[in-house]
C-alpha atoms as a PDB file:
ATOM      1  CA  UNK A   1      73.632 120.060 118.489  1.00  0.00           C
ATOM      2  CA  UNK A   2      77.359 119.227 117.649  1.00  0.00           C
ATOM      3  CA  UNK A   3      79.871 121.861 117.646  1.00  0.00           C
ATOM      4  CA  UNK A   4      81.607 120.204 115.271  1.00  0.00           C
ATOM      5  CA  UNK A   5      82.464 121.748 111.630  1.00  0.00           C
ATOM      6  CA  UNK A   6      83.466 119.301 109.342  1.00  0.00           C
ATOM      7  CA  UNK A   7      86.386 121.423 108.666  1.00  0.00           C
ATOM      8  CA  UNK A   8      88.700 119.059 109.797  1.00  0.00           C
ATOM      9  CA  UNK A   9      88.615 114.748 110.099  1.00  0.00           C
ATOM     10  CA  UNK A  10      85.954 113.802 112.250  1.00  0.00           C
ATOM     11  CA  UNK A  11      86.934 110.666 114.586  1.00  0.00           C
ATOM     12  CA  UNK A  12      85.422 108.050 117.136  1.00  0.00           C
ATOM     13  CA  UNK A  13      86.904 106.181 119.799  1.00  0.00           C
ATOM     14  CA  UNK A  14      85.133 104.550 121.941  1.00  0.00           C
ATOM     15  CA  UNK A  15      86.037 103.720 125.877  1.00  0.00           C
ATOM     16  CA  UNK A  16      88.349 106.725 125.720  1.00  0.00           C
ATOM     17  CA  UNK A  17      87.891 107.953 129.605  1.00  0.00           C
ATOM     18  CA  UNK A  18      90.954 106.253 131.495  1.00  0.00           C
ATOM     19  CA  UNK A  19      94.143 108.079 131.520  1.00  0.00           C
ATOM     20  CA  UNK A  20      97.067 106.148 130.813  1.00  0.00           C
ATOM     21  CA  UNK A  21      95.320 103.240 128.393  1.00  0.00           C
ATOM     22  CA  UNK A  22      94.807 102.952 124.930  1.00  0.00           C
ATOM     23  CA  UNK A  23      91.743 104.605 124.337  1.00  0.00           C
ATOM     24  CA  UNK A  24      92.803 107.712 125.704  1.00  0.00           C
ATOM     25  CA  UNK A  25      96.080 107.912 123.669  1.00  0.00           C
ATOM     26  CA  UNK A  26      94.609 107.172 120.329  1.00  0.00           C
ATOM     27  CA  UNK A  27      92.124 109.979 120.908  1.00  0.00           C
ATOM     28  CA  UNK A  28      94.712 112.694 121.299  1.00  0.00           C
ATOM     29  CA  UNK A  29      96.625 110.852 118.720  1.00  0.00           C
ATOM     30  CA  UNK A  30      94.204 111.206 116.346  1.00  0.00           C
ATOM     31  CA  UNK A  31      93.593 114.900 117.321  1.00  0.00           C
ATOM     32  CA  UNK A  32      97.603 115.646 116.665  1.00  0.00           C
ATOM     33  CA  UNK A  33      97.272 114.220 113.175  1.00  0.00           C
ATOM     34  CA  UNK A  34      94.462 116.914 112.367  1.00  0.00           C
ATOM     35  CA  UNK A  35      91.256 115.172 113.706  1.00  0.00           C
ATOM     36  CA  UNK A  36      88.248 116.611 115.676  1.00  0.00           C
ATOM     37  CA  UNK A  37      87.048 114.130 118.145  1.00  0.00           C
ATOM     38  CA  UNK A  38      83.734 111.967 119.299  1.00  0.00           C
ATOM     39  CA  UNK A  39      84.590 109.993 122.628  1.00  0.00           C
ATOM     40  CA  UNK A  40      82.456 107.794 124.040  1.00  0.00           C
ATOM     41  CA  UNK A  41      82.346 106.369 127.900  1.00  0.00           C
ATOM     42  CA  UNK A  42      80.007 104.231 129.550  1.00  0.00           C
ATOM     43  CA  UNK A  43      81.346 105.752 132.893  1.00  0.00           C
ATOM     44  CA  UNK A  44      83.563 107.462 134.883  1.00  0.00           C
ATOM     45  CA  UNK A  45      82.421 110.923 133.859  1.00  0.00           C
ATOM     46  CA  UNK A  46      85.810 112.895 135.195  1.00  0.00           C
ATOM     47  CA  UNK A  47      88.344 110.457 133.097  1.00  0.00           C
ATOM     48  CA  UNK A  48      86.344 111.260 129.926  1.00  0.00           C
ATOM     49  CA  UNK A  49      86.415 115.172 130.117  1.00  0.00           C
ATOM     50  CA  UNK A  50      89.892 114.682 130.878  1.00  0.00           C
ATOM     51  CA  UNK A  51      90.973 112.801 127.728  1.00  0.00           C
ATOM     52  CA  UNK A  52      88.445 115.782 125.973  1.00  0.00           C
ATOM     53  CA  UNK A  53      91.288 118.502 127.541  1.00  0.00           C
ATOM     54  CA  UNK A  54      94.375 116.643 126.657  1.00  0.00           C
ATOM     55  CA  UNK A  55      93.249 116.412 123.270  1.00  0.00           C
ATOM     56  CA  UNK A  56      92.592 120.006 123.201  1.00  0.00           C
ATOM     57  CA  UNK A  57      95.482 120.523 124.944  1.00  0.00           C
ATOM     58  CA  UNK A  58      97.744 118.354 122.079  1.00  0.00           C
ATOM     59  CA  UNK A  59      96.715 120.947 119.687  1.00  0.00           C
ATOM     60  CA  UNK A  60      96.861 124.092 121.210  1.00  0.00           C
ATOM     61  CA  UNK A  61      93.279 124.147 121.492  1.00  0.00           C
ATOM     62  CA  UNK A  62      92.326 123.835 118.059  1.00  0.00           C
ATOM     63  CA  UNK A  63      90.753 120.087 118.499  1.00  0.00           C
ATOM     64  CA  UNK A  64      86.976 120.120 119.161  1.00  0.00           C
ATOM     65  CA  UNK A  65      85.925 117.282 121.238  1.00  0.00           C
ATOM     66  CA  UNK A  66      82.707 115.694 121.762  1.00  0.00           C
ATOM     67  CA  UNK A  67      81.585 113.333 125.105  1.00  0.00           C
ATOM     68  CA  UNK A  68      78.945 110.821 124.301  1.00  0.00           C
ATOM     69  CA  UNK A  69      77.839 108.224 126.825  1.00  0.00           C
ATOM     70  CA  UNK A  70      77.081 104.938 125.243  1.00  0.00           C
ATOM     71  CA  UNK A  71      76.347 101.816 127.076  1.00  0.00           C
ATOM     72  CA  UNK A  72      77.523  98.978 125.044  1.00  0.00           C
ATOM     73  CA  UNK A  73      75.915  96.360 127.051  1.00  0.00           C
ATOM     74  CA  UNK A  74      72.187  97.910 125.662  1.00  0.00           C
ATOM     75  CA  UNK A  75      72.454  97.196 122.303  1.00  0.00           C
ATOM     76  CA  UNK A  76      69.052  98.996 121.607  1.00  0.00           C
ATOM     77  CA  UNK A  77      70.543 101.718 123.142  1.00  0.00           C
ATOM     78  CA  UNK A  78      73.568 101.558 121.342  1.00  0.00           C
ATOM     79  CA  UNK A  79      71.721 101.354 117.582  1.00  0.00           C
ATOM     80  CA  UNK A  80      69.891 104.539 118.603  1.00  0.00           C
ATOM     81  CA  UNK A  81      72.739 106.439 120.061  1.00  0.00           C
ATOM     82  CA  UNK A  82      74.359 104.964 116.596  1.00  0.00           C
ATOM     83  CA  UNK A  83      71.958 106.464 114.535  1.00  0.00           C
ATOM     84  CA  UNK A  84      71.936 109.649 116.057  1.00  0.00           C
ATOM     85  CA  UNK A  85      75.717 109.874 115.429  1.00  0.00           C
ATOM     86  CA  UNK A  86      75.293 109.543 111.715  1.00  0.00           C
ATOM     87  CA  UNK A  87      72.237 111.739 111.562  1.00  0.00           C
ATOM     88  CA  UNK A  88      73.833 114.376 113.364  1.00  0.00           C
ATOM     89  CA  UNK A  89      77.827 114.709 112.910  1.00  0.00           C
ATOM     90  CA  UNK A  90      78.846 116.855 109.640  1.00  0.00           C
ATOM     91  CA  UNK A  91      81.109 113.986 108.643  1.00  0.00           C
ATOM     92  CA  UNK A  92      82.617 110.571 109.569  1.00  0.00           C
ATOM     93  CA  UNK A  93      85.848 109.691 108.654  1.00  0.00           C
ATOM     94  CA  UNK A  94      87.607 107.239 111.477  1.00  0.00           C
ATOM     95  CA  UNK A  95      85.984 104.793 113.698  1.00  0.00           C
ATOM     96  CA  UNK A  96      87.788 103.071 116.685  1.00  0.00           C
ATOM     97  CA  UNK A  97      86.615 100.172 118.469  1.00  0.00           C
ATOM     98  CA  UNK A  98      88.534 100.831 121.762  1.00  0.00           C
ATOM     99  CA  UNK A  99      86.003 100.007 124.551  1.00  0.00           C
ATOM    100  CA  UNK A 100      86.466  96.437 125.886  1.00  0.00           C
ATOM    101  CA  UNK A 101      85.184  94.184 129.222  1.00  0.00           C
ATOM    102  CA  UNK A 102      88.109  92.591 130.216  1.00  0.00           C
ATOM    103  CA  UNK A 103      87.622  90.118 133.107  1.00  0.00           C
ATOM    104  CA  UNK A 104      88.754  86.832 134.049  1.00  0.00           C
ATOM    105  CA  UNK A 105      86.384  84.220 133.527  1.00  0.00           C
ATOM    106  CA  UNK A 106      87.475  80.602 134.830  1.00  0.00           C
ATOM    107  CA  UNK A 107      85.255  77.278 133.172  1.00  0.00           C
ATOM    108  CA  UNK A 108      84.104  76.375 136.265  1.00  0.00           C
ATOM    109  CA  UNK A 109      83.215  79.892 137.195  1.00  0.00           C
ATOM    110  CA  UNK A 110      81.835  81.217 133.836  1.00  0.00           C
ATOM    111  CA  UNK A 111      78.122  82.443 134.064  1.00  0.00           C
ATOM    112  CA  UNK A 112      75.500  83.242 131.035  1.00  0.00           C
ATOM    113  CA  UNK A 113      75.272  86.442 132.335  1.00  0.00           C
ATOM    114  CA  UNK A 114      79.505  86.830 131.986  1.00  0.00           C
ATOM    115  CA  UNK A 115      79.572  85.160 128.649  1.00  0.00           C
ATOM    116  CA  UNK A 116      76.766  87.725 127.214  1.00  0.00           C
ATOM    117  CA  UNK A 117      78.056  90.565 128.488  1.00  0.00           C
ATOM    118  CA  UNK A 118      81.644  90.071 126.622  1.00  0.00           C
ATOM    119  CA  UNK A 119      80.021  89.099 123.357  1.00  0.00           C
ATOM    120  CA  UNK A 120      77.214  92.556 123.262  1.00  0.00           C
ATOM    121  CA  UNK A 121      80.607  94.820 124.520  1.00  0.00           C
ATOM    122  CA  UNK A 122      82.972  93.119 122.950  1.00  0.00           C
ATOM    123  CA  UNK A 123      81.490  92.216 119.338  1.00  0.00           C
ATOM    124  CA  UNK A 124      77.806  92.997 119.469  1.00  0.00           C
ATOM    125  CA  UNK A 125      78.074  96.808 119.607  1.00  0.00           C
ATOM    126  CA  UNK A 126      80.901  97.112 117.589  1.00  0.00           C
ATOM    127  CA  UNK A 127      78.942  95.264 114.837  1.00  0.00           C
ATOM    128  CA  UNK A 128      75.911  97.345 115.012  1.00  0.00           C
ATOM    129  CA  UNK A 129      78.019 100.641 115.240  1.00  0.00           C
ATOM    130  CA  UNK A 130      79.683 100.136 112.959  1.00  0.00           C
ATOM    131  CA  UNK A 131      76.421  99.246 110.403  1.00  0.00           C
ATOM    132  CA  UNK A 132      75.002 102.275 111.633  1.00  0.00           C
ATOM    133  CA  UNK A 133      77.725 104.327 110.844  1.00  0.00           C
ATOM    134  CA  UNK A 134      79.256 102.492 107.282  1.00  0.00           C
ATOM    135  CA  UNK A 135      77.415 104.983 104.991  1.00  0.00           C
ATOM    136  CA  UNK A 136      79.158 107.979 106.698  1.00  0.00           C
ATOM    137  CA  UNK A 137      82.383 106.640 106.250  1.00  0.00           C
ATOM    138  CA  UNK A 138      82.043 105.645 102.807  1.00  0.00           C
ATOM    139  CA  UNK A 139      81.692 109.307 102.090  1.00  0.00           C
ATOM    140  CA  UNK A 140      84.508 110.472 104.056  1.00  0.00           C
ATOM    141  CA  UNK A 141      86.568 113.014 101.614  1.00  0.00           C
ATOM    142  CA  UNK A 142      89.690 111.912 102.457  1.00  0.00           C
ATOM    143  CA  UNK A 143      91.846 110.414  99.796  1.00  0.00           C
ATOM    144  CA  UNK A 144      91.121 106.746 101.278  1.00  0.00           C
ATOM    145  CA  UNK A 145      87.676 107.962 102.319  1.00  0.00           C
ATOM    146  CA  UNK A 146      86.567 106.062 106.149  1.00  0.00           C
ATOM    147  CA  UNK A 147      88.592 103.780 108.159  1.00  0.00           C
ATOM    148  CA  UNK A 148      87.313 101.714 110.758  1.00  0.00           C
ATOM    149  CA  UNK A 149      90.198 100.110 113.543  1.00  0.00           C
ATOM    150  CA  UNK A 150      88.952  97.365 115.604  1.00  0.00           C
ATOM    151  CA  UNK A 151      91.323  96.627 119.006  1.00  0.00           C
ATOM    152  CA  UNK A 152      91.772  92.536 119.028  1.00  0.00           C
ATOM    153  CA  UNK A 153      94.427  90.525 121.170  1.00  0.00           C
ATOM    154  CA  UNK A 154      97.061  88.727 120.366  1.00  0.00           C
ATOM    155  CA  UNK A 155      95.682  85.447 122.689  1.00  0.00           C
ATOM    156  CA  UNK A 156      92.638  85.279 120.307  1.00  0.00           C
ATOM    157  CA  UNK A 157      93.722  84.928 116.859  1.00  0.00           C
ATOM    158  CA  UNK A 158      92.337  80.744 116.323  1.00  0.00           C
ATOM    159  CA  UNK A 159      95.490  78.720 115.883  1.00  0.00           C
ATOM    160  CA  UNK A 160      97.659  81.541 114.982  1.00  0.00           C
ATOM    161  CA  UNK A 161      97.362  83.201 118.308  1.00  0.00           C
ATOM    162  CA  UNK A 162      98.032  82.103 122.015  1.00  0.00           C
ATOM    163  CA  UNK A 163      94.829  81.077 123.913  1.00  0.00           C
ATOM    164  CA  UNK A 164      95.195  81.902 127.259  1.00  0.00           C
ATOM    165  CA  UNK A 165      93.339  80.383 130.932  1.00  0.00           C
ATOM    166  CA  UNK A 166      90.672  81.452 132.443  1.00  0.00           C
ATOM    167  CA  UNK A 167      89.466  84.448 130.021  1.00  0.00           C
ATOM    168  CA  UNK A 168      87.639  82.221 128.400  1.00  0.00           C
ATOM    169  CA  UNK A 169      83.912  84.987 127.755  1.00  0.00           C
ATOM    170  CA  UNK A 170      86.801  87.020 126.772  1.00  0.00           C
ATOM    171  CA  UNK A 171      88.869  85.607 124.750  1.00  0.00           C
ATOM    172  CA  UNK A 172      85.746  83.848 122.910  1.00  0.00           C
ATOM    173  CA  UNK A 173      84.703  87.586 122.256  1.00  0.00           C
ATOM    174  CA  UNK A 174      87.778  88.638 120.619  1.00  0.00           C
ATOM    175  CA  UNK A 175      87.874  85.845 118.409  1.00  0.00           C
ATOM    176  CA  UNK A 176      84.079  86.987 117.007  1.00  0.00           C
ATOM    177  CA  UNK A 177      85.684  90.329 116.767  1.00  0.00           C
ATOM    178  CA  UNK A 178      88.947  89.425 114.542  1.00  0.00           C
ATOM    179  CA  UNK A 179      86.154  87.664 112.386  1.00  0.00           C
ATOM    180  CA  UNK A 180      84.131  90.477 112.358  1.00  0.00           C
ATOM    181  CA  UNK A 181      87.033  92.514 111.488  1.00  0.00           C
ATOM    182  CA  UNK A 182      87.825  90.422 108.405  1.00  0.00           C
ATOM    183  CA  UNK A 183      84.017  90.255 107.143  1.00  0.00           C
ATOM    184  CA  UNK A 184      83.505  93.994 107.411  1.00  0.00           C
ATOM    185  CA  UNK A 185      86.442  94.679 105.335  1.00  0.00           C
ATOM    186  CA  UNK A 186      84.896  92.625 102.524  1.00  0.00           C
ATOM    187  CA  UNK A 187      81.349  94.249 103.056  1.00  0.00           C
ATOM    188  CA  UNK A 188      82.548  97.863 103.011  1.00  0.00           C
ATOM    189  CA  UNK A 189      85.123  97.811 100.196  1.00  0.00           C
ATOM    190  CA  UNK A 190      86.252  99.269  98.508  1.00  0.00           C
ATOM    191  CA  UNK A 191      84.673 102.858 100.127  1.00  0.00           C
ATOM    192  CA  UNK A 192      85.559 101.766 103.670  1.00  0.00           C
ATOM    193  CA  UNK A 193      89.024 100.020 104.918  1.00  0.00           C
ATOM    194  CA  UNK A 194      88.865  98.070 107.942  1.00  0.00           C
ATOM    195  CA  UNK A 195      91.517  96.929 110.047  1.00  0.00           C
ATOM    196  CA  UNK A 196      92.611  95.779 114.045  1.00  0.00           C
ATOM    197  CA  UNK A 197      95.342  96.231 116.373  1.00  0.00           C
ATOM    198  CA  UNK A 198      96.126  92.808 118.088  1.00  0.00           C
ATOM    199  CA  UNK A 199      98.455  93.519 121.151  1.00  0.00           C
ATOM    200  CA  UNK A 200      99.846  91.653 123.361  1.00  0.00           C
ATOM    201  CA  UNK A 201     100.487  93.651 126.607  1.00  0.00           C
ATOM    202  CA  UNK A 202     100.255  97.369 126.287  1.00  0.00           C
ATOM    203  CA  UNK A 203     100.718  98.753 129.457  1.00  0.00           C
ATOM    204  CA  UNK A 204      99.892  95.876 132.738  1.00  0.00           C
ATOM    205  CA  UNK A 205      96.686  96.576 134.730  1.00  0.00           C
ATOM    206  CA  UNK A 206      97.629  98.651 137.897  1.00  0.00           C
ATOM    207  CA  UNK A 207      95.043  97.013 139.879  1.00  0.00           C
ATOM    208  CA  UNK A 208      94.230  93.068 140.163  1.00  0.00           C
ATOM    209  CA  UNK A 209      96.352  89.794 139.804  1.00  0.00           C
ATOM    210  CA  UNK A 210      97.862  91.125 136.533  1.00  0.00           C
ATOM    211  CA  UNK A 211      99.177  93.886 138.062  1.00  0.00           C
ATOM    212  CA  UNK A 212     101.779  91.183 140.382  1.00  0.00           C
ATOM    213  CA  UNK A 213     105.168  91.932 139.782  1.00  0.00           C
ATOM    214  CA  UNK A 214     106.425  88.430 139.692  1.00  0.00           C
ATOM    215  CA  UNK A 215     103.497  87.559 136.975  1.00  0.00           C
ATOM    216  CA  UNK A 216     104.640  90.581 134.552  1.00  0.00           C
ATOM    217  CA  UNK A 217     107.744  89.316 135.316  1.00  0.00           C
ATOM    218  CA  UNK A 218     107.016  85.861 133.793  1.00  0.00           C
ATOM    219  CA  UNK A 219     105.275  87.203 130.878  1.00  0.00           C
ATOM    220  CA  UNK A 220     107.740  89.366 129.889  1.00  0.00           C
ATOM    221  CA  UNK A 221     110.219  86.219 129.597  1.00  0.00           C
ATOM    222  CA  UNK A 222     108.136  85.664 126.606  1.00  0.00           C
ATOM    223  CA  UNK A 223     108.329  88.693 125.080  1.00  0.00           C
ATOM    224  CA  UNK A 224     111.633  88.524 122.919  1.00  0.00           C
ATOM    225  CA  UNK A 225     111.828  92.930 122.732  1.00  0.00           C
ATOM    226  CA  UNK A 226     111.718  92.464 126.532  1.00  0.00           C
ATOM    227  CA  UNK A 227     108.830  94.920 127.996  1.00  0.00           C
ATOM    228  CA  UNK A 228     105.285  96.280 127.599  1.00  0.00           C
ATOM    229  CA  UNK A 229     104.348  97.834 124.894  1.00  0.00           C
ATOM    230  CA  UNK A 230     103.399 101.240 125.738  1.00  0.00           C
ATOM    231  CA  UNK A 231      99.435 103.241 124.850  1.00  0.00           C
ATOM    232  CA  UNK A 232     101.333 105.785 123.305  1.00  0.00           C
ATOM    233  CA  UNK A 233     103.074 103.314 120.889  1.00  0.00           C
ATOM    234  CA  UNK A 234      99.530 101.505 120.366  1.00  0.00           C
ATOM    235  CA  UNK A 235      97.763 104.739 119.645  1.00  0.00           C
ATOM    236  CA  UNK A 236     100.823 105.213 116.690  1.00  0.00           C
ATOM    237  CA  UNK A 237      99.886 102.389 115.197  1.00  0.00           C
ATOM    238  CA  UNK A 238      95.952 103.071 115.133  1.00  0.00           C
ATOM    239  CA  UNK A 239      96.665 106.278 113.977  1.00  0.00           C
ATOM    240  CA  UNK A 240      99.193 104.491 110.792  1.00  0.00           C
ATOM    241  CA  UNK A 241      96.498 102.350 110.141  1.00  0.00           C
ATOM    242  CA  UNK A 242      93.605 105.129 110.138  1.00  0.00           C
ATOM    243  CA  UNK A 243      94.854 107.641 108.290  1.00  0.00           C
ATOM    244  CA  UNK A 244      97.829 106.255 106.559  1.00  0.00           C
ATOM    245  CA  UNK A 245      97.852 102.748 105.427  1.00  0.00           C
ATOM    246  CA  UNK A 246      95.748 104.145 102.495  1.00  0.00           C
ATOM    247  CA  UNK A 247      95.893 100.104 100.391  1.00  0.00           C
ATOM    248  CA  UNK A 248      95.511  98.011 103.764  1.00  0.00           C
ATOM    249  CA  UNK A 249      92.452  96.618 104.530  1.00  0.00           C
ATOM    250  CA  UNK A 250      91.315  93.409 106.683  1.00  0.00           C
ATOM    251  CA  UNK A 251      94.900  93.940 108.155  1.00  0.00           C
ATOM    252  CA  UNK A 252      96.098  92.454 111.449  1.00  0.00           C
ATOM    253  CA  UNK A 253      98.430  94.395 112.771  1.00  0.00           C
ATOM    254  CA  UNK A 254     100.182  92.557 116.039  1.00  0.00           C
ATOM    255  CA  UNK A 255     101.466  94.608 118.818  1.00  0.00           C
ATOM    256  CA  UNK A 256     102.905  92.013 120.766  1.00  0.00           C
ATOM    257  CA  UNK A 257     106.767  93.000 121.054  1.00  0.00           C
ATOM    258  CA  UNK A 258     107.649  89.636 119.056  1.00  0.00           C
ATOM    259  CA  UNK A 259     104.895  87.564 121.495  1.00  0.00           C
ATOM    260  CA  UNK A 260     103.416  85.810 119.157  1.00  0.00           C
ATOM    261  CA  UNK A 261     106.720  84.214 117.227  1.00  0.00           C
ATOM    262  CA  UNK A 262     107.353  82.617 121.031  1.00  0.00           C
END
C-alpha cells in the first residue's frame, strides 16, 4: 500500500535511477516545487533508491518517494502495472515520460528485434501509460488540474528538426512520440495539458563513441550558446512546463542551446 497522502502533488517520472541525467533531476525538481514522488526503473536497483534520497534530501525530508519497477519493453506488463498506479495512488497530478532506449542503430545493421524494442520503450508504453492514467490527471486539484511532459529530441522533429545517422529505431521512435505528444493534447483537453521537452544535448554520454572528446567537440561547433545543456537546466524546464505553463498545451519546448536555428 502507498505511503503516499495526497496532501501534497503527486508526480511520475519514469527512468529516474541514473545519477547525473535527466530523469533523476526532474524528480528532485519536482519534489523542490512541493511534489511527492512515483519513480519508476526497469533496473539498476541502487541508482533508483538513490534518486528516492536526494529527493528526500532536496526537501529536508518532507518528500515521500515511491520505487516502482516497470519494464517498458512488456507492454502487458506495463498496462497492469499502469492500472495499478491509478487504482492505488490518492491522486495524480504530473506525468513524465523520461525513460528512453537510446542506441545506435546503423541501416545496414538495424534488426526487427532493435526497431521493436525503441517503438514499445520509446512510444508504446508511454501511450498506454499514459491512457491508463488520463482519468487521474483530469481530476488533479490543481488550478490547471494534470500535466503530462513527454522527453522528445531535437533530431526528430520531421522537417523541422535535424535527422541524424545511424539512430535510425531511434530516431523513428521519437518522431511517433512528438506525434503522440501532439494527439494526446487534443484527446485530453481541456482537463489534461500535454507537452515535450526536445533537447538537443543535455549532458554527453560518459561511456561509448559519444562520449569522444573530439566528437563533442564537433557538435558543439553547432551549438551557437556554445556547450551542453545541463539535467539540472532540463529538469527546470519540465518542471515550468508541469506545474507552471498553466495555458500551454501540445507545446514543444526545444532545449537545444540554439541547435536547431543551425
Amino acid at each position: 500500500m502507498s505511503t503516499l497522502s495526497g496532501q501534497r502533488p503527486i508526480a511520475i517520472v519514469t527512468g529516474a535511477n541514473r545519477a547525473g541525467r535527466i530523469g533523476a533531476a526532474t524528480a528532485v525538481e519536482l519534489a523542490r516545487a512541493g511534489c511527492d514522488l512515483v519513480i519508476t526503473h526497469r533496473q539498476d536497483e541502487p541508482g533508483i533508491h538513490a534518486t528516492a534520497e536526494l529527493c528526500r534530501n532536496s526537501t529536508g525530508g518532507a518528500c515521500v518517494v515511491q520505487i516502482e519497477s516497470i519494464n517498458l519493453e512488456d507492454l502487458a506488463a506495463v498496462e497492469r502495472q499502469s492500472a495499478a498506479l491509478a487504482a492505488t495512488l490518492p491522486r495524480i497530478d504530473v506525468l513524465v515520460h523520461n525513460a528512453s532506449d537510446y542506441k545506435p542503430t546503423p541501416l545496414e545493421q538495424l534488426s526487427a528485434d532493435q526497431l521493436e524494442r525503441a517503438m514499445r520503450v520509446n512510444v508504446l508504453a508511454p501511450a498506454l501509460v499514459s491512457r491508463a492514467l488520463a482519468a487521474r490527471l483530469a481530476t488533479s486539484p490543481l488550478p490547471a488540474r494534470g500535466a503530462i511532459v513527454t522527453m522528445c529530441d531535437i533530431h526528430a522533429m520531421g522537417e523541422l528538426g535535424q535527422p541524424r545517422k545511424n539512430f535510425l529505431a531511434y530516431g523513428l521512435s521519437k518522431a511517433a512520440l512528438l506525434e503522440l505528444t501532439l494527439v494526446l493534447a487534443r484527446e485530453l483537453a481541456p482537463n489534461v495539458r500535454v507537452n515535450a521537452i526536445a533537447p538537443g544535448v543535455v549532458a554527453f554520454p560518459t561511456s561509448g563513441h559519444e562520449s569522444s572528446p573530439e566528437l563533442q567537440k564537433l557538435y558543439l561547433q553547432r551549438v551557437p550558446l556554445a556547450r551542453a545543456g545541463t539535467p539540472e537546466e532540463a529538469a527546470a524546464a519540465v518542471r515550468w512546463l508541469a506545474l507552471e505553463a498553466t495555458y500551454c498545451t501540445g507545446h514543444i519546448l526545444r532545449l537545444d542551446g540554439g541547435r536547431a536555428v543551425t
